[in-house]
C-alpha atoms as a PDB file:
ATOM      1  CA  UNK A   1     -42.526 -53.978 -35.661  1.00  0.00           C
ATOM      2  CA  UNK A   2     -40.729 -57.486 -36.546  1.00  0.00           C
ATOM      3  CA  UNK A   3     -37.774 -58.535 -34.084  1.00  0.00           C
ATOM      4  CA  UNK A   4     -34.660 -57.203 -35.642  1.00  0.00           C
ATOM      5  CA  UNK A   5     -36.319 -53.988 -35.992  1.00  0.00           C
ATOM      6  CA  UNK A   6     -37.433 -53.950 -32.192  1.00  0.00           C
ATOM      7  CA  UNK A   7     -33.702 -54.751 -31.165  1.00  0.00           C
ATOM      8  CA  UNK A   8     -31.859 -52.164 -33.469  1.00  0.00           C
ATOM      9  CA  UNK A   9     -34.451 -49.488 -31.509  1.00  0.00           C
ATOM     10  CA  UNK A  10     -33.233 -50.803 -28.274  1.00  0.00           C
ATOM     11  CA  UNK A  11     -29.584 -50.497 -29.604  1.00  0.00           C
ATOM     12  CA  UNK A  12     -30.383 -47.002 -30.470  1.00  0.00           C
ATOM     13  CA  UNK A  13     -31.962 -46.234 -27.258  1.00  0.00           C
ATOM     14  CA  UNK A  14     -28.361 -47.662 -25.366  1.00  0.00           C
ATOM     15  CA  UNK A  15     -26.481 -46.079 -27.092  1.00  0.00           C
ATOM     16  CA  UNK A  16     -27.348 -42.793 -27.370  1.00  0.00           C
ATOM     17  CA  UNK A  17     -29.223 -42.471 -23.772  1.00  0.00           C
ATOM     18  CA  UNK A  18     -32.522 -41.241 -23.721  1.00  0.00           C
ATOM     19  CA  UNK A  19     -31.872 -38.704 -20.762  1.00  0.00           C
ATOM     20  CA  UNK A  20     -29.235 -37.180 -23.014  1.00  0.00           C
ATOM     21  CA  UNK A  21     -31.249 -36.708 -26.383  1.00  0.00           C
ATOM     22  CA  UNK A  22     -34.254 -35.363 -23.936  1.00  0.00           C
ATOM     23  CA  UNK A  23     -32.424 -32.379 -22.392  1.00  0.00           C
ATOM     24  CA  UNK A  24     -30.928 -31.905 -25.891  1.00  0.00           C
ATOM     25  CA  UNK A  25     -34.395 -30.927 -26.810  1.00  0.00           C
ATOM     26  CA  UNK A  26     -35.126 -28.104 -24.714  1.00  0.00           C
ATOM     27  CA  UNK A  27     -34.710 -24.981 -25.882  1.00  0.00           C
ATOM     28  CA  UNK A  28     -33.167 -23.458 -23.280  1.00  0.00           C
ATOM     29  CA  UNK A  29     -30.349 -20.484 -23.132  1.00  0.00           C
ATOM     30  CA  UNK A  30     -26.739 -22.167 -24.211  1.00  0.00           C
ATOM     31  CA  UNK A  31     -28.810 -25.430 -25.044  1.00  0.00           C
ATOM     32  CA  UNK A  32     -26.797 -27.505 -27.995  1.00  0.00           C
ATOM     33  CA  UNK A  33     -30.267 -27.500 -29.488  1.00  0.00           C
ATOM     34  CA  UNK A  34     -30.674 -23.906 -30.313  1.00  0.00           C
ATOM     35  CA  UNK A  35     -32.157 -22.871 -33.938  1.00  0.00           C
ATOM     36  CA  UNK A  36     -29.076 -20.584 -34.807  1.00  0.00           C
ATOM     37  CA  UNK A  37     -26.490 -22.249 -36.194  1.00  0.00           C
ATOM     38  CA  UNK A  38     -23.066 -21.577 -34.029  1.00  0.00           C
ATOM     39  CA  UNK A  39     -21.930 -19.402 -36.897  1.00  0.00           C
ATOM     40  CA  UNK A  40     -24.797 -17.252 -36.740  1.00  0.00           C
ATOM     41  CA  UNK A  41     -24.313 -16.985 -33.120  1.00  0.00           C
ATOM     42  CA  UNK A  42     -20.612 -16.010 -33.334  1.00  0.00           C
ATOM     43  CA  UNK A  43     -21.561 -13.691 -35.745  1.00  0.00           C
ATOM     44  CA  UNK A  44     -24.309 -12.012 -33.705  1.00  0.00           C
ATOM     45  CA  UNK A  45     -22.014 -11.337 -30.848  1.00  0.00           C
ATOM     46  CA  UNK A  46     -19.339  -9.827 -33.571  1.00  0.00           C
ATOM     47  CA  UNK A  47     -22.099  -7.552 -34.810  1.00  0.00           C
ATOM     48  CA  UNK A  48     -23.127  -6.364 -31.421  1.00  0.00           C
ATOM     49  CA  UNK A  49     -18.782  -5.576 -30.417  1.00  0.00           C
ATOM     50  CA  UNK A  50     -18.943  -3.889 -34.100  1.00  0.00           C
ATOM     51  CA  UNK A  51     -21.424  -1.515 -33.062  1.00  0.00           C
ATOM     52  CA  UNK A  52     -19.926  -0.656 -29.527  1.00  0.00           C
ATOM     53  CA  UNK A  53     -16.295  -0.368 -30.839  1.00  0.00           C
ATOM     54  CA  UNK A  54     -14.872   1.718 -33.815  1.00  0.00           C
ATOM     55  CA  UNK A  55     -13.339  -1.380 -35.207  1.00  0.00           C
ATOM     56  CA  UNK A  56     -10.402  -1.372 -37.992  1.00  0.00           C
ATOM     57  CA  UNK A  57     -11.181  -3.530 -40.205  1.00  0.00           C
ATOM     58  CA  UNK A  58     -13.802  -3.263 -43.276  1.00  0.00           C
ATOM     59  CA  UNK A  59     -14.003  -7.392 -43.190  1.00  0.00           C
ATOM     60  CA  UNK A  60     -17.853  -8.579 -43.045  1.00  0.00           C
ATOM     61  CA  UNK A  61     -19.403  -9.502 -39.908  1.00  0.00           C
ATOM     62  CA  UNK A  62     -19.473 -13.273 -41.511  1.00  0.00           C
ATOM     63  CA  UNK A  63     -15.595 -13.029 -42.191  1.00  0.00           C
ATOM     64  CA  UNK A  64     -14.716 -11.868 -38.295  1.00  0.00           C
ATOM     65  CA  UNK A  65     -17.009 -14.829 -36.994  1.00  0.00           C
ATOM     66  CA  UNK A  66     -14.778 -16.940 -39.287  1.00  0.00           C
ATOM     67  CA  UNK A  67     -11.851 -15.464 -37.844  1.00  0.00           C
ATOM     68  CA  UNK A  68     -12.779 -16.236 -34.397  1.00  0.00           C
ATOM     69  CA  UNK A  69     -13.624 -19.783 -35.258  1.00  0.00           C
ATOM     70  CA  UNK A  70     -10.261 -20.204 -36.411  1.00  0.00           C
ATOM     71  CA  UNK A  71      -8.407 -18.596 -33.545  1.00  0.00           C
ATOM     72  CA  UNK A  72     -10.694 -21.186 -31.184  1.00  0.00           C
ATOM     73  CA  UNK A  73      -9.513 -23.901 -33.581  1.00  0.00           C
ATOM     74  CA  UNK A  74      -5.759 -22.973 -32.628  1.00  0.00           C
ATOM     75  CA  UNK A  75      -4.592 -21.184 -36.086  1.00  0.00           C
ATOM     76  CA  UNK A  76      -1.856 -18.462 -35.952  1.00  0.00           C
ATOM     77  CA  UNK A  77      -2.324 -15.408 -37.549  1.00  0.00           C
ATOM     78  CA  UNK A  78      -0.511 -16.245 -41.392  1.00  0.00           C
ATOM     79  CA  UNK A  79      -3.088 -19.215 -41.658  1.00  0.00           C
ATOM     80  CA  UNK A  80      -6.331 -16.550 -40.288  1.00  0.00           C
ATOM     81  CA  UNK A  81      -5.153 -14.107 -42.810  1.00  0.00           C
ATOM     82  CA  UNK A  82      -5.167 -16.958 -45.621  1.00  0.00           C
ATOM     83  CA  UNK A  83      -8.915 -18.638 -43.852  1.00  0.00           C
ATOM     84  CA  UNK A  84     -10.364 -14.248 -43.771  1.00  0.00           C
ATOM     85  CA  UNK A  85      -9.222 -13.721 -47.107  1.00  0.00           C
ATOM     86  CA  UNK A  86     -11.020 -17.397 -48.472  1.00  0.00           C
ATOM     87  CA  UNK A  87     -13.758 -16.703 -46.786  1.00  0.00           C
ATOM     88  CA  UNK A  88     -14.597 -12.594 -48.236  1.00  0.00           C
ATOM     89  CA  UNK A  89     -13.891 -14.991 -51.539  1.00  0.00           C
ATOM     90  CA  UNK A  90     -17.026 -17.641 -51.014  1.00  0.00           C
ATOM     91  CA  UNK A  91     -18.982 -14.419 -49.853  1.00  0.00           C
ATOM     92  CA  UNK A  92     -18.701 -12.651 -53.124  1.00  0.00           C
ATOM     93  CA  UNK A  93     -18.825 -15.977 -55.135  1.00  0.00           C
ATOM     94  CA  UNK A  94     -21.890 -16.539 -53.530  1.00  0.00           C
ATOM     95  CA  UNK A  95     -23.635 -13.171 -54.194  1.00  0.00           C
ATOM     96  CA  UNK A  96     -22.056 -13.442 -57.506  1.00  0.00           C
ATOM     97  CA  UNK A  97     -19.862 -10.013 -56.603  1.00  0.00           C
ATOM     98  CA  UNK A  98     -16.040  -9.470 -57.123  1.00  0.00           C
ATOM     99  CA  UNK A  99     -13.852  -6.901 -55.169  1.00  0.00           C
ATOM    100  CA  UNK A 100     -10.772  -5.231 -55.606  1.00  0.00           C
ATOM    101  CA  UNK A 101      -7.786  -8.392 -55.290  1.00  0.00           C
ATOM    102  CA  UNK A 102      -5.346  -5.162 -53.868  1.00  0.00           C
ATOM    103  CA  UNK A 103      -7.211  -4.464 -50.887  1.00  0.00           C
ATOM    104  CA  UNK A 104      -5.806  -5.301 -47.761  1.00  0.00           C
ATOM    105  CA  UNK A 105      -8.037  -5.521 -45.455  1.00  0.00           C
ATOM    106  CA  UNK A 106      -9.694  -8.146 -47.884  1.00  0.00           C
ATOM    107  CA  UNK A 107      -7.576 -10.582 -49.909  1.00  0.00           C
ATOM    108  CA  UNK A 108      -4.230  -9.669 -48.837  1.00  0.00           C
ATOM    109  CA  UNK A 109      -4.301  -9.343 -44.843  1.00  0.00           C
ATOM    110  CA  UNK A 110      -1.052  -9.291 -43.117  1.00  0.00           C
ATOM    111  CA  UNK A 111      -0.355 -10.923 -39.692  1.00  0.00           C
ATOM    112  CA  UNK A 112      -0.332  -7.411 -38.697  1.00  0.00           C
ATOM    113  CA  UNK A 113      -4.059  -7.291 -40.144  1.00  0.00           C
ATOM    114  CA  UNK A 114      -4.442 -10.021 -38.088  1.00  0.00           C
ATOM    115  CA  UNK A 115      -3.722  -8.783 -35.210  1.00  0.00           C
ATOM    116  CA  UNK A 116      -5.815  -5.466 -34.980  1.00  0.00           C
ATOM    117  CA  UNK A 117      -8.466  -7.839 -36.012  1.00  0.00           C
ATOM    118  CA  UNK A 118      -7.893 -10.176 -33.104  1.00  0.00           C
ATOM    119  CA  UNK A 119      -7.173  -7.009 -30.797  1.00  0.00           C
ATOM    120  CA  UNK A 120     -11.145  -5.878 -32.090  1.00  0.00           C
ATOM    121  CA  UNK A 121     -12.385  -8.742 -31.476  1.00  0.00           C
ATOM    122  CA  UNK A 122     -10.774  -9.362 -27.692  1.00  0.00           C
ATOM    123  CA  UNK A 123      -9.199 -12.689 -29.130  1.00  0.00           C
ATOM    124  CA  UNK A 124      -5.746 -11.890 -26.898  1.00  0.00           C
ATOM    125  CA  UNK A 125      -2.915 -14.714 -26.947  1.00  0.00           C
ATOM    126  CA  UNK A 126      -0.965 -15.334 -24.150  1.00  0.00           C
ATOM    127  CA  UNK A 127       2.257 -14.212 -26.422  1.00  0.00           C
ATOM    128  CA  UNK A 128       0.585 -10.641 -26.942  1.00  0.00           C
ATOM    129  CA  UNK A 129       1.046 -10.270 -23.146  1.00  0.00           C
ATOM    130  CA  UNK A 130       4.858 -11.171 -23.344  1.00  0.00           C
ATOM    131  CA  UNK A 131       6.583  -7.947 -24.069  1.00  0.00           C
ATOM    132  CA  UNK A 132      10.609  -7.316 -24.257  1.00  0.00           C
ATOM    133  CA  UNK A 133       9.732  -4.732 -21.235  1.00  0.00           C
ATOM    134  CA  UNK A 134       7.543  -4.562 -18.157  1.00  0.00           C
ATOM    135  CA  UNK A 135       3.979  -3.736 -19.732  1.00  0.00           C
ATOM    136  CA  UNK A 136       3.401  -2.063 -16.081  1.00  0.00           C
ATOM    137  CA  UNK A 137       6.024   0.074 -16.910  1.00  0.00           C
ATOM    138  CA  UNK A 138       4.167   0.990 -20.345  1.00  0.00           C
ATOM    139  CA  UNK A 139       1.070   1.045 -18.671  1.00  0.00           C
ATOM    140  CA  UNK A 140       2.764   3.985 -16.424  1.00  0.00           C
ATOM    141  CA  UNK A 141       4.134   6.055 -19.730  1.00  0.00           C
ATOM    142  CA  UNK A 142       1.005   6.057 -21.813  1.00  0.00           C
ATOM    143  CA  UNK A 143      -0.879   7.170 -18.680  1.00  0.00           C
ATOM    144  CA  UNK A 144       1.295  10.348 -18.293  1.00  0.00           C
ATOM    145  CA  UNK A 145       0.860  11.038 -21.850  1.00  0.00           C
ATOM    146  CA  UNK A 146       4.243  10.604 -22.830  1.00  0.00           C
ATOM    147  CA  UNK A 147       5.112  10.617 -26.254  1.00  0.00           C
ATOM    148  CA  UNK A 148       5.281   7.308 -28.603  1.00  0.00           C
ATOM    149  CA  UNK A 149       8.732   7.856 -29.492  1.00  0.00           C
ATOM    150  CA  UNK A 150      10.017   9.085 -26.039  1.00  0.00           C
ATOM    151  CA  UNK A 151       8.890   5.797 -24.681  1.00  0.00           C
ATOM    152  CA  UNK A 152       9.945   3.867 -27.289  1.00  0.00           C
ATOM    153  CA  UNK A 153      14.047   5.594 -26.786  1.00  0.00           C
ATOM    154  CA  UNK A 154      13.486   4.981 -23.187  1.00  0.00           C
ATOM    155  CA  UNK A 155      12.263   1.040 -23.332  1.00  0.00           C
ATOM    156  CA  UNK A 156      15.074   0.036 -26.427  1.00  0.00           C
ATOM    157  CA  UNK A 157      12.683  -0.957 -28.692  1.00  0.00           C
ATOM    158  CA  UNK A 158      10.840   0.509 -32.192  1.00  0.00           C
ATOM    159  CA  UNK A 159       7.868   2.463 -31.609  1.00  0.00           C
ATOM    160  CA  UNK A 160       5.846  -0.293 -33.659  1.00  0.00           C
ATOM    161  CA  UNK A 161       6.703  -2.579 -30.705  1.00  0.00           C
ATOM    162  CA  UNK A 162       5.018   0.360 -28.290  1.00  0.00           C
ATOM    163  CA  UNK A 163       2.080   0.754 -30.543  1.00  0.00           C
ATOM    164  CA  UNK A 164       1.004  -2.915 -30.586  1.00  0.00           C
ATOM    165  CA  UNK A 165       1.631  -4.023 -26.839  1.00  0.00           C
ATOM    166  CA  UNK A 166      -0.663  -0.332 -25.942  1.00  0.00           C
ATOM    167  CA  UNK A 167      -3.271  -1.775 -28.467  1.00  0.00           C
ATOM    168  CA  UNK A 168      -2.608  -4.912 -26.261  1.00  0.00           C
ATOM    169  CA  UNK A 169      -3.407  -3.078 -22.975  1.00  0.00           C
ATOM    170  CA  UNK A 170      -5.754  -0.852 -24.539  1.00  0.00           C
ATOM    171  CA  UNK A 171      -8.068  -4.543 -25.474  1.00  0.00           C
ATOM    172  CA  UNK A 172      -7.315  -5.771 -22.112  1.00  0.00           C
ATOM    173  CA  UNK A 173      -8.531  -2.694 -20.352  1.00  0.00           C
ATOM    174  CA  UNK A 174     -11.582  -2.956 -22.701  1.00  0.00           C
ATOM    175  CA  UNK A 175     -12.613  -6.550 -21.800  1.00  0.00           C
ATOM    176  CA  UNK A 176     -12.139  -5.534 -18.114  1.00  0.00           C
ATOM    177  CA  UNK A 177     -14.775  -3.326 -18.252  1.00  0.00           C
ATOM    178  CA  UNK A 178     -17.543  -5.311 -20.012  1.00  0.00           C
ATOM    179  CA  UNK A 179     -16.792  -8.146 -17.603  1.00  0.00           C
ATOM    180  CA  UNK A 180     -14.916  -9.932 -20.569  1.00  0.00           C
ATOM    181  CA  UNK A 181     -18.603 -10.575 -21.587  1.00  0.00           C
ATOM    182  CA  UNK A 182     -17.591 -11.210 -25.462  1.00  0.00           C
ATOM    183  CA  UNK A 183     -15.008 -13.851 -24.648  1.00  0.00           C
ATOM    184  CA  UNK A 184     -17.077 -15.776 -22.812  1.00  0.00           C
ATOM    185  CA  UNK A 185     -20.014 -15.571 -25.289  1.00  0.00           C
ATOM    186  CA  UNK A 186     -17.029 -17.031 -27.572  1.00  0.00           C
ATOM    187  CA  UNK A 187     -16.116 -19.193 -25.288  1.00  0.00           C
ATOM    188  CA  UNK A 188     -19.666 -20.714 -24.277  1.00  0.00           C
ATOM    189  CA  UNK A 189     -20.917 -20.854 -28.454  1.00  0.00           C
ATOM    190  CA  UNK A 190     -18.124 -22.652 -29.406  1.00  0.00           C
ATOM    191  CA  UNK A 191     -17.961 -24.952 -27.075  1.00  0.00           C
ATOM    192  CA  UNK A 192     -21.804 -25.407 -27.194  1.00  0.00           C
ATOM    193  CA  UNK A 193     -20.902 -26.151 -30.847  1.00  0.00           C
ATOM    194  CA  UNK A 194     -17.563 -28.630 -30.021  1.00  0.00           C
ATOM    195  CA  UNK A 195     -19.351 -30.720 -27.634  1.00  0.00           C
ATOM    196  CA  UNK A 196     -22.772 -31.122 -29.746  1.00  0.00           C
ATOM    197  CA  UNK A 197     -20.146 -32.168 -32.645  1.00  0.00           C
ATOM    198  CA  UNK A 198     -18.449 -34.344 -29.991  1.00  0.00           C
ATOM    199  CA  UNK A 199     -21.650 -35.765 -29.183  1.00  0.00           C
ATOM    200  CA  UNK A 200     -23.017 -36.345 -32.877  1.00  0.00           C
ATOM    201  CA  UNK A 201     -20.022 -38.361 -33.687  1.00  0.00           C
ATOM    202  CA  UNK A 202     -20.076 -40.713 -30.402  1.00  0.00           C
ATOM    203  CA  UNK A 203     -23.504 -41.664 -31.668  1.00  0.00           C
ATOM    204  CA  UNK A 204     -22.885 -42.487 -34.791  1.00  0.00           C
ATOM    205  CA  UNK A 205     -20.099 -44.138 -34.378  1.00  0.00           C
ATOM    206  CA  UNK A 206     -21.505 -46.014 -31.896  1.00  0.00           C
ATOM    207  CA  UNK A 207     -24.683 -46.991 -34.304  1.00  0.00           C
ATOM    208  CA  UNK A 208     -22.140 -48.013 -36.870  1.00  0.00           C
ATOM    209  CA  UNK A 209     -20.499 -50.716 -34.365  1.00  0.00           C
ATOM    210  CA  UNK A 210     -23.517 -51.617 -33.082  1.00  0.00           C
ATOM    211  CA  UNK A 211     -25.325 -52.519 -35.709  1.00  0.00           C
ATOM    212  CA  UNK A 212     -22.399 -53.653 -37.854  1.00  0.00           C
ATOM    213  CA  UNK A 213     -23.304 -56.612 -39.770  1.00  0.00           C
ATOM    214  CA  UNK A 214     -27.350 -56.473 -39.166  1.00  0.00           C
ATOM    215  CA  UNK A 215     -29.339 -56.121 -42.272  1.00  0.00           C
ATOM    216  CA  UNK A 216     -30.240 -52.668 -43.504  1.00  0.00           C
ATOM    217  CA  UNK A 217     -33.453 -52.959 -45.341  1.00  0.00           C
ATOM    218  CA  UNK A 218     -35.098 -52.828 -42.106  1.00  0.00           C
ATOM    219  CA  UNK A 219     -39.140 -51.206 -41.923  1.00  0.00           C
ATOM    220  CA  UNK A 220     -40.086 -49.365 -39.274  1.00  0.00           C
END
């Protein structure tokens, strides 16, 4: 090992810390270093809520994960519906299929869409919560059965407004019970998969300043 070579190891080492690239290499349970990719893994916990819940949406296991990647990213529901509908697209292009272009639960999902979707897959917004009425006072109606358009006359607003803030509490009340298990496996995958991305760029970038202007046909 000539000199240069022998110093741009020792950069490498500095940079990137040993300690940290060592525990990166155990495979251990929420380790950055897992085998599945973070896709997969969203994916996986999408299947498993699929088969406990009667969900309402036909979209592909690989389209929800997609979904809930961009809700963690910060997208609103008009640019989901656009990312859900390109993504069914690169699934068929890839296993050379084509479906039908007027289907709405594929290529031409409303924000409405959207939101059963989210509501499926426990991906609540603080705005769901924020209703024109006390959702306690909902809460109160639904349980004594009262009818959609009785509560609907009685809280001033259209009984589309009572049907999604009951899906709302109905999702809440579901995540309650399983501990809000699914969220967190959300939460802990992607930001498994933020921080290893985090992580991948500090070290290159720091290889790039460190060995800016060393020579790169270098032998080791």
């Amino acid at each position: 090992m000539d000199e240069k070579t022998e110093e741009l190891r020792d950069i490498f080492v500095d940079v990137t810390d040993e300690s940290t690239v060592t525990e990166r290499q155990e495979d251990t349970p929420g380790s950055l270093a897992r085998d599945e990719s973070a896709a997969e893994r969203v994916e996986a916990v999408v299947a498993s809520m699929r088969e406990r819940y009667d969900f309402d949406t036909d979209l592909p296991d690989a389209a929800l994960a997609d979904l809930v990647e961009g809700f963690y990213d910060g997208l609103g529901d008009a640019a989901l519906a656009e990312r859900a509908a390109d993504s069914v697209d690169e699934d068929d292009a890839d296993e050379g299929t084509s479906s039908d272009a007027s289907d709405p639960e594929t290529f031409d999902l409303s924000r409405r869409d959207v939101f059963r979707v989210r509501m499926d897959l426990h991906l609540v917004r603080e705005a769901d919560t924020d209703a024109p009425f006390a959702l306690g006072d909902l809460r109160d109606r639904l349980t004594n059965d009262e009818p959609i358009a009785e509560i609907a006359d009685a809280l001033d607003v259209a009984e589309s407004t009572v049907r999604r803030y009951h899906r709302v509490l109905e999702t809440q009340a579901e995540r309650r019970r399983v501990g809000d298990r699914f969220r967190e496996e959300f939460d802990e995958i992607l930001s498994d998969a933020d921080l290893a991305s985090l992580t991948e760029d500090v070290t290159r970038d720091g290889l790039d300043d460190a060995t800016d202007g060393m020579e790169n046909d270098l032998s080791f």
